[in-house]
Protein backbone atom coordinates (compact mmCIF):
# COMPACT_ATOMS: atom_id res chain seq x y z
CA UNK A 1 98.01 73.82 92.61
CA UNK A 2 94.81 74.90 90.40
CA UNK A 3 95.63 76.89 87.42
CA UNK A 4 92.20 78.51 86.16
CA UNK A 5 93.73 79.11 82.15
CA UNK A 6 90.89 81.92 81.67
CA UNK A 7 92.41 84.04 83.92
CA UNK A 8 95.56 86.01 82.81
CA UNK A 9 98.52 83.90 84.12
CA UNK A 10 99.11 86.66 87.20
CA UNK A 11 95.76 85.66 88.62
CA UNK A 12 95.75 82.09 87.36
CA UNK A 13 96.29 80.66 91.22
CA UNK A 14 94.25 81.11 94.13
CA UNK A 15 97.63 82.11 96.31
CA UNK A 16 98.12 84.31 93.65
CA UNK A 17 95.01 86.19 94.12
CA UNK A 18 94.99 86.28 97.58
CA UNK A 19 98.86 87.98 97.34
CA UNK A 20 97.80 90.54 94.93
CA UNK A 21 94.66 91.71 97.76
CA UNK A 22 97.45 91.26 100.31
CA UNK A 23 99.86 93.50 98.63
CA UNK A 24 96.87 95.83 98.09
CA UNK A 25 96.28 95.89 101.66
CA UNK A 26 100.40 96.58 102.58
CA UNK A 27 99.88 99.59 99.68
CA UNK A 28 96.90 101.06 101.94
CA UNK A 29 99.83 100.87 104.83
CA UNK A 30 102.14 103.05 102.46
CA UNK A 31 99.01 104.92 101.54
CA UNK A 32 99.01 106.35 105.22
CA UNK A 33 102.73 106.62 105.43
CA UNK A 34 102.83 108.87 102.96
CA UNK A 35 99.44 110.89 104.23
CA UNK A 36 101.48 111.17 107.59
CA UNK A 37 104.13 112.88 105.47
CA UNK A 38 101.64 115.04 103.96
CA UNK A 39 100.08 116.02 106.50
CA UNK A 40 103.18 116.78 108.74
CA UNK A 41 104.10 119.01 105.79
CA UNK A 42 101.65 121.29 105.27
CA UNK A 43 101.78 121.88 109.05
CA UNK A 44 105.14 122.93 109.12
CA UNK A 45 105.65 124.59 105.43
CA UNK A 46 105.58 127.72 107.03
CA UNK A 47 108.05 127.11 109.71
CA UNK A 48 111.08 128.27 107.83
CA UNK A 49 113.17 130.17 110.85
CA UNK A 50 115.79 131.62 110.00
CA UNK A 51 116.37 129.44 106.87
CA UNK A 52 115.10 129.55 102.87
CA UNK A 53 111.32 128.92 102.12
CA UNK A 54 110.09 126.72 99.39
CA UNK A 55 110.51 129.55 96.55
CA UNK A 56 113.94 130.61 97.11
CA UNK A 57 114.93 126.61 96.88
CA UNK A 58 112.68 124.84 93.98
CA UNK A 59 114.09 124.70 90.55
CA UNK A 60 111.58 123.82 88.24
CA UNK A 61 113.54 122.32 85.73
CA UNK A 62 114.73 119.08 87.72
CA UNK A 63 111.58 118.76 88.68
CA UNK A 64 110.34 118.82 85.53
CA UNK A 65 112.82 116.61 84.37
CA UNK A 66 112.05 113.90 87.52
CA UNK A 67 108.25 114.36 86.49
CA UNK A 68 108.89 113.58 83.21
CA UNK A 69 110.92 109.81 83.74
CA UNK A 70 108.57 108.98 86.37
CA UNK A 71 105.73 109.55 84.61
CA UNK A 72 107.55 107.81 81.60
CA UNK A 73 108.65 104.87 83.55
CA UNK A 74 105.01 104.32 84.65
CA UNK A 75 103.97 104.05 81.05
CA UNK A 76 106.62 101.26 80.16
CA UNK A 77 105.82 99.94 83.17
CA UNK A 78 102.42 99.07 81.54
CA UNK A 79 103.56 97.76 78.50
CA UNK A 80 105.66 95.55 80.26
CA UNK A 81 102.81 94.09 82.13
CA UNK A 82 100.97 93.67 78.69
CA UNK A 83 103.90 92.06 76.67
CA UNK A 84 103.77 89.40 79.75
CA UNK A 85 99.76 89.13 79.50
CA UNK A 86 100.99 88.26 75.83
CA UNK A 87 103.52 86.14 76.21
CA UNK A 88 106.00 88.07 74.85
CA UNK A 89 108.89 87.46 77.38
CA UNK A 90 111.54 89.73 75.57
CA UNK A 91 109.34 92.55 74.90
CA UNK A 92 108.50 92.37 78.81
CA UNK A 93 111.90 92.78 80.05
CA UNK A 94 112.96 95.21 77.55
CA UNK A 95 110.06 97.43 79.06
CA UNK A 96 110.69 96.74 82.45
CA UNK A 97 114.72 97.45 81.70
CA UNK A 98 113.78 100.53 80.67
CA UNK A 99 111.56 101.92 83.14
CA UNK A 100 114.26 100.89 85.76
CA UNK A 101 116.71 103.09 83.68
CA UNK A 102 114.40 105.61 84.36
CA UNK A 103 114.09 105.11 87.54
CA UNK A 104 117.44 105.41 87.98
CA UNK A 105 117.71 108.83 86.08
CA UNK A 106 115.12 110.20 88.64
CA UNK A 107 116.99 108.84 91.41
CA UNK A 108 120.24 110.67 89.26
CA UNK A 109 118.26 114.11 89.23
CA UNK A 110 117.14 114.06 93.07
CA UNK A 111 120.61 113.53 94.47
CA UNK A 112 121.35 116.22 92.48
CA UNK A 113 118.45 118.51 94.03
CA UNK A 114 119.60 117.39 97.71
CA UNK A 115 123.33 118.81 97.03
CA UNK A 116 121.25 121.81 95.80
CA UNK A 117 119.27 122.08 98.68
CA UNK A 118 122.35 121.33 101.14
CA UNK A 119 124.29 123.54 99.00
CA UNK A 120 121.70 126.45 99.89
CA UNK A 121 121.54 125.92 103.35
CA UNK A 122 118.22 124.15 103.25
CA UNK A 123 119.34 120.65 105.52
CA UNK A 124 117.42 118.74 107.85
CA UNK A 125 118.82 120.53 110.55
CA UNK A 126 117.96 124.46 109.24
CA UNK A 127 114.40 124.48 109.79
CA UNK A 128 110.93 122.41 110.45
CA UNK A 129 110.04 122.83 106.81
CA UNK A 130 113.44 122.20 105.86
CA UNK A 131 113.36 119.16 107.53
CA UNK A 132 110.11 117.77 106.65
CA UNK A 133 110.88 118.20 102.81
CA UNK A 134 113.68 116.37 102.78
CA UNK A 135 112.17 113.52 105.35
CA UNK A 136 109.01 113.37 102.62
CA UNK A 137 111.18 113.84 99.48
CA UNK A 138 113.68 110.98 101.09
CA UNK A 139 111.21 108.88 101.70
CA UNK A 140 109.99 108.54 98.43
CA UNK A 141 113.16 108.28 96.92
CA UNK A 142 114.04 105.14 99.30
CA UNK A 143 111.01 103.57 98.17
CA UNK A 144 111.97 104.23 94.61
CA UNK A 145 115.64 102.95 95.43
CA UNK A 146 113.78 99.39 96.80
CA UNK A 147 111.96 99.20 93.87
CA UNK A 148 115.27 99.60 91.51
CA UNK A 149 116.39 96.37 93.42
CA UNK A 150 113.44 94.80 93.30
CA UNK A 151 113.04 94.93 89.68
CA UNK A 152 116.05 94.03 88.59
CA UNK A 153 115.34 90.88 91.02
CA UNK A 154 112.52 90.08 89.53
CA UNK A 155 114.15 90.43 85.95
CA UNK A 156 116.57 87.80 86.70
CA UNK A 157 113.55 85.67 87.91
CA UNK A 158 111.80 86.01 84.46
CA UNK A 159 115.30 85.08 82.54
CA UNK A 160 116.05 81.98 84.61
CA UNK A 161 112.43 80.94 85.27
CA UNK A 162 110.61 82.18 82.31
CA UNK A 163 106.41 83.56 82.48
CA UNK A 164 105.33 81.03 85.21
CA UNK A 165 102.19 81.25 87.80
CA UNK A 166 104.53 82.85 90.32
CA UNK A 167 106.64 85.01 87.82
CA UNK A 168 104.37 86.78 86.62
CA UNK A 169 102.45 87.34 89.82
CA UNK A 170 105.45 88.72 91.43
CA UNK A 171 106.27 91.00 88.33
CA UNK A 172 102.34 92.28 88.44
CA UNK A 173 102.90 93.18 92.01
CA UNK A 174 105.63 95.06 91.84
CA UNK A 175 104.05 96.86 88.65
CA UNK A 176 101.17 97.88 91.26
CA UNK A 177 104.38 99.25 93.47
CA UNK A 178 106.08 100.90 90.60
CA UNK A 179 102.54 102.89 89.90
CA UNK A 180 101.90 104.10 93.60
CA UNK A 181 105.15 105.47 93.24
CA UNK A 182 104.09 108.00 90.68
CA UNK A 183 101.02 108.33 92.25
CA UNK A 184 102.78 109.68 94.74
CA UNK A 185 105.09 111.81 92.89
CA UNK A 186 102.36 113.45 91.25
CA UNK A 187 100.80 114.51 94.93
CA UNK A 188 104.85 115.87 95.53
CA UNK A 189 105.33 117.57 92.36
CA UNK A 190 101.56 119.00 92.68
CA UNK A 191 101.30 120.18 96.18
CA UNK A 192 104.84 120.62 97.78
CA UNK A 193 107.11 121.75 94.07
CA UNK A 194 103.88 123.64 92.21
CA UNK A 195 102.37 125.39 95.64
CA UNK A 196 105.55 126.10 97.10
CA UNK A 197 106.72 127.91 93.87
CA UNK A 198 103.68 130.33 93.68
């Protein structure tokens, strides 16, 4: 195995390069997933029967409040990813500790909002747009829920391994994960929480 030392230690293999595109290529998969979502939902927003639209359900404040950690756990996120460009093994999994915490408060906040909504009489069975919120808004908390275990997998990689080739390439890619997953909160909180408030 050829380890090219002038590229950061993530990159340092060609099978690590090549898994990075690949996982680039499974995120344009999720990519459409999530447009299928999307798309399904602003076809049936309106389709509230005899149940409670989008106003009468959103709170703004847990949204807020999941907005917030996401958006905070994608910045540690990052400086996890730096203090392993640097080396700096304890810094790295302090940061990446962290931002699964935070994770895990968002994941805390939107079981919360799904007893709300259930609570209300908004479940998957009350109306189309019922059910496609909470099919989208599920969706995306699954994919945060795999990402909880797959940090904290990765973690105990790091402590027993240390920064290797393969570490640290596995640790980048699920950084790349970690930051579709706010990408995607941000289209949520923007065009389904925002839009269905007004």
């Amino acid at each position: 195995m050829k380890i090219d030392n002038s590229l950061p230690l993530e990159y340092s293999t060609e099978e690590n390069s090549l898994k990075i595109l690949g996982f680039w290529i499974f995120l344009g998969a999720e990519i459409m997933l999530f447009a299928t979502l999307f798309a399904s939902y602003f076809t049936l927003v309106d389709r509230t029967g005899n149940g409670p639209a989008g106003a009468e359900i959103f709170e703004i404040t847990p949204v807020l409040i999941e907005t917030i950690l996401l958006l905070t756990s994608s910045f540690t996120i990052g400086l996890g990813i730096h203090a392993m460009r640097i080396g700096n093994k304890r810094a790295m999994m302090a940061f990446f500790a962290i931002t699964l915490l935070l994770g895990l408060g968002f994941l805390s906040v939107e079981i919360y909002e799904f007893m709300h909504y259930v609570h209300v009489g908004a479940g998957l069975q009350t109306s189309a747009f019922t059910s496609i919120l909470l099919t989208t808004l599920g969706t995306h908390g699954a994919h945060v829920t795999l990402g909880l275990f797959w940090g904290l997998f990765i973690m105990l990689q790091v402590k027993k391994r240390g920064l290797t080739p393969q570490t640290t390439n596995k640790a980048f890619i699920f950084s790349l994960y970690w930051h579709f997953l706010d990408v995607v909160w941000i289209f949520i909180f923007s065009f389904i929480y925002l839009k269905g408030m007004m």
